[in-house]
C-alpha atoms as a PDB file:
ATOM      1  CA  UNK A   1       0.000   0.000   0.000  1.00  0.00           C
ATOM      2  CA  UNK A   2       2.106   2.537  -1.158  1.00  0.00           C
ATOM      3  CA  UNK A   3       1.653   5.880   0.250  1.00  0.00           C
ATOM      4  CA  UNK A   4      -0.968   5.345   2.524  1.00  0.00           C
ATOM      5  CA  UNK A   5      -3.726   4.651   0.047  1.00  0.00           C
ATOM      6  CA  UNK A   6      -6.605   2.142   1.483  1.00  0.00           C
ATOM      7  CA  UNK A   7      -6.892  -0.778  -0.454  1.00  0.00           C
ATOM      8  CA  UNK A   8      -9.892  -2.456   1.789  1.00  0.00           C
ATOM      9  CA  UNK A   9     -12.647  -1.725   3.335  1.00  0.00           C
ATOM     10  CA  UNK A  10     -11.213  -3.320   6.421  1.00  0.00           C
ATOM     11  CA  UNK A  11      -7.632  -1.553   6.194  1.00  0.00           C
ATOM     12  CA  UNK A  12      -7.148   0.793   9.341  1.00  0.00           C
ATOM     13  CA  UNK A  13      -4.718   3.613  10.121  1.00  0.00           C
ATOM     14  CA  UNK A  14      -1.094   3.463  11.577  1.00  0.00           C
ATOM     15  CA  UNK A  15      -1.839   3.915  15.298  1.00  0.00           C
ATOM     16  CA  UNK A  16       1.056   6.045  15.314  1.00  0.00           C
ATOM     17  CA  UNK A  17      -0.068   9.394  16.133  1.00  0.00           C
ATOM     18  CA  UNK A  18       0.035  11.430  13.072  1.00  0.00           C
ATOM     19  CA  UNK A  19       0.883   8.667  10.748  1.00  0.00           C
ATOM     20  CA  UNK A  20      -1.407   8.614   7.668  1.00  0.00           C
ATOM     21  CA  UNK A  21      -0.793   5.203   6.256  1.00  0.00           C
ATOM     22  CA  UNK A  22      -3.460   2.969   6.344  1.00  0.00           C
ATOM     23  CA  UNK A  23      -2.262  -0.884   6.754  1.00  0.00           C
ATOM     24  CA  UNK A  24      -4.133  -4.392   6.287  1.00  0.00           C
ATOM     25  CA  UNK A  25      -5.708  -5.891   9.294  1.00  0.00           C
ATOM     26  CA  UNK A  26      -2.984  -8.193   9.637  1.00  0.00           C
ATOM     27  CA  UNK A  27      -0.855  -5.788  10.497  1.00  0.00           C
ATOM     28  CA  UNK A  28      -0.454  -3.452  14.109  1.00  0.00           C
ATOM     29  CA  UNK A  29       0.795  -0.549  11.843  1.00  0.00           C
ATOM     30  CA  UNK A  30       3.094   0.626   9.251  1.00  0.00           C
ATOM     31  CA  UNK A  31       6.374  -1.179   9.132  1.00  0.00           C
ATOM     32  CA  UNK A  32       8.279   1.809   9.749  1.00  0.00           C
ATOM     33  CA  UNK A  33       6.372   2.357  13.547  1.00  0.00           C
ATOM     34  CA  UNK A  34       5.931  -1.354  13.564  1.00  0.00           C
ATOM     35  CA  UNK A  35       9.622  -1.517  14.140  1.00  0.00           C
ATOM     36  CA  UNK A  36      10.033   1.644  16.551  1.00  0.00           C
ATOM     37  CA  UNK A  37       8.220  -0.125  19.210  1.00  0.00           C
ATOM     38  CA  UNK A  38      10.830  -2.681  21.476  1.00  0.00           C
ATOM     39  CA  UNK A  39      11.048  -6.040  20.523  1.00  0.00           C
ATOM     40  CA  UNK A  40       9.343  -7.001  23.945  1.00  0.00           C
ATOM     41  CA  UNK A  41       5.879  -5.229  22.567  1.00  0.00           C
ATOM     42  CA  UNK A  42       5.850  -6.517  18.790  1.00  0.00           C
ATOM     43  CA  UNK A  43       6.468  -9.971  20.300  1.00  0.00           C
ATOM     44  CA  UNK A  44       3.184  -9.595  22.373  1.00  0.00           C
ATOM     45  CA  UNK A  45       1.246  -8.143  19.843  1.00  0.00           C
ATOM     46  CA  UNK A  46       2.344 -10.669  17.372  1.00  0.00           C
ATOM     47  CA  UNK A  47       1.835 -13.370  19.914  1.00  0.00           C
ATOM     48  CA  UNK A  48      -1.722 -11.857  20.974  1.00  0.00           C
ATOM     49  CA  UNK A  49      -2.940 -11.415  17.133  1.00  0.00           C
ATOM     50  CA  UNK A  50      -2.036 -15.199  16.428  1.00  0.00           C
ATOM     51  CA  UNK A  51      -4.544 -17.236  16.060  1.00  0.00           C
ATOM     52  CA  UNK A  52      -7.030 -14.780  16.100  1.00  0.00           C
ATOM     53  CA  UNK A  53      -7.499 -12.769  13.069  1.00  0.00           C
ATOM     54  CA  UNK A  54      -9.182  -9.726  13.109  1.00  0.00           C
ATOM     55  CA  UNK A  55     -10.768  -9.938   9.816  1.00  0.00           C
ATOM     56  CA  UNK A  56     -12.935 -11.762  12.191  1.00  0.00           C
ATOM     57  CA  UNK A  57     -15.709 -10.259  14.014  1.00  0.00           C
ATOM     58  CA  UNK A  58     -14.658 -11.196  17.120  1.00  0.00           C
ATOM     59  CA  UNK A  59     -13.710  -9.222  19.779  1.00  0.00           C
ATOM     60  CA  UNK A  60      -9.865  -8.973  20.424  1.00  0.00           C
ATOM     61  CA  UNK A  61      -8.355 -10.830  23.238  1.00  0.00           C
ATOM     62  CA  UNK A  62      -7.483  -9.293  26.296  1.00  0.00           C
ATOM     63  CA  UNK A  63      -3.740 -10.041  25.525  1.00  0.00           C
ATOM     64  CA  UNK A  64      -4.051  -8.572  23.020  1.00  0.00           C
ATOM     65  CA  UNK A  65      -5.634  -5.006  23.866  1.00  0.00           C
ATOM     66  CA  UNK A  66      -3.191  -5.340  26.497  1.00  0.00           C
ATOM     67  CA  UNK A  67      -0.450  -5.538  24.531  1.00  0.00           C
ATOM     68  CA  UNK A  68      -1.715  -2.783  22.457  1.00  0.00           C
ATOM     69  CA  UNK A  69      -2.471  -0.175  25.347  1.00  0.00           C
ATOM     70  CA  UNK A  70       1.397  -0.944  26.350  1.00  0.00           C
ATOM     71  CA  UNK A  71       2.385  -0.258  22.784  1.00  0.00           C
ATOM     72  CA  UNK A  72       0.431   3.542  22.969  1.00  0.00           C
ATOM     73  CA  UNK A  73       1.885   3.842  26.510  1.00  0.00           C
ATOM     74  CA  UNK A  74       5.304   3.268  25.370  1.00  0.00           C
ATOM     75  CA  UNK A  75       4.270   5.494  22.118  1.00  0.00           C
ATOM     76  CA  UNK A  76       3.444   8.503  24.103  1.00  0.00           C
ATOM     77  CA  UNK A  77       6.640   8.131  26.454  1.00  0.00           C
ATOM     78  CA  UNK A  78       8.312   7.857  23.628  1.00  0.00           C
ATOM     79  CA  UNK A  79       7.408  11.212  22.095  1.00  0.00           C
ATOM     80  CA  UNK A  80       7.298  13.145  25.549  1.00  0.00           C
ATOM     81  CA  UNK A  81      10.931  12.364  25.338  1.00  0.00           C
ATOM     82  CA  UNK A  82      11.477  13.032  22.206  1.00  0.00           C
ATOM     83  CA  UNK A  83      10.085  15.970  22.655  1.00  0.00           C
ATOM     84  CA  UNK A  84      11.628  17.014  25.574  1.00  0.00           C
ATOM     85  CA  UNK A  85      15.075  16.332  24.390  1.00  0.00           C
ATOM     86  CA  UNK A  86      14.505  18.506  21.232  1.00  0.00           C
ATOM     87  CA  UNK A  87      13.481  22.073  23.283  1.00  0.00           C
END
């Protein structure tokens, strides 16, 4: 999906604030952010996600939106410091 262009009805945005590519369902988020987060978190999210697919309509598993509200915790750390470093 180059340049952020939605190729599916079920495609979703980067959760990456300010990111606007949109990435399958498959994935957490764009491989570039994908890869920012510590290995730690994409193991738990890829660990959580498998075998449950979201193209399902189930509801996620709590492993899962755990793993993910650790990944936006660690997201917004991330840019406080960021930002913080960069005044």
């Amino acid at each position: 999906m180059a340049n952020g262009a939605r190729n599916s009805a079920h495609d979703h945005q980067c959760p990456w604030p300010g990111c606007p590519k949109h990435v399958s369902p498959r994935l957490w988020g764009c491989r570039f952010h994908y890869f920012k987060l510590p290995a730690e978190i994409r193991k738990r999210i890829f660990d959580a996600r498998f075998p449950w697919s979201i193209e399902r309509e189930d509801t996620p598993s709590m492993e899962y939106r755990a793993a993910l509200n650790d990944a936006a915790r660690w997201i917004a750390a991330y840019i406080a410091d960021d930002a913080a470093t960069h005044r």
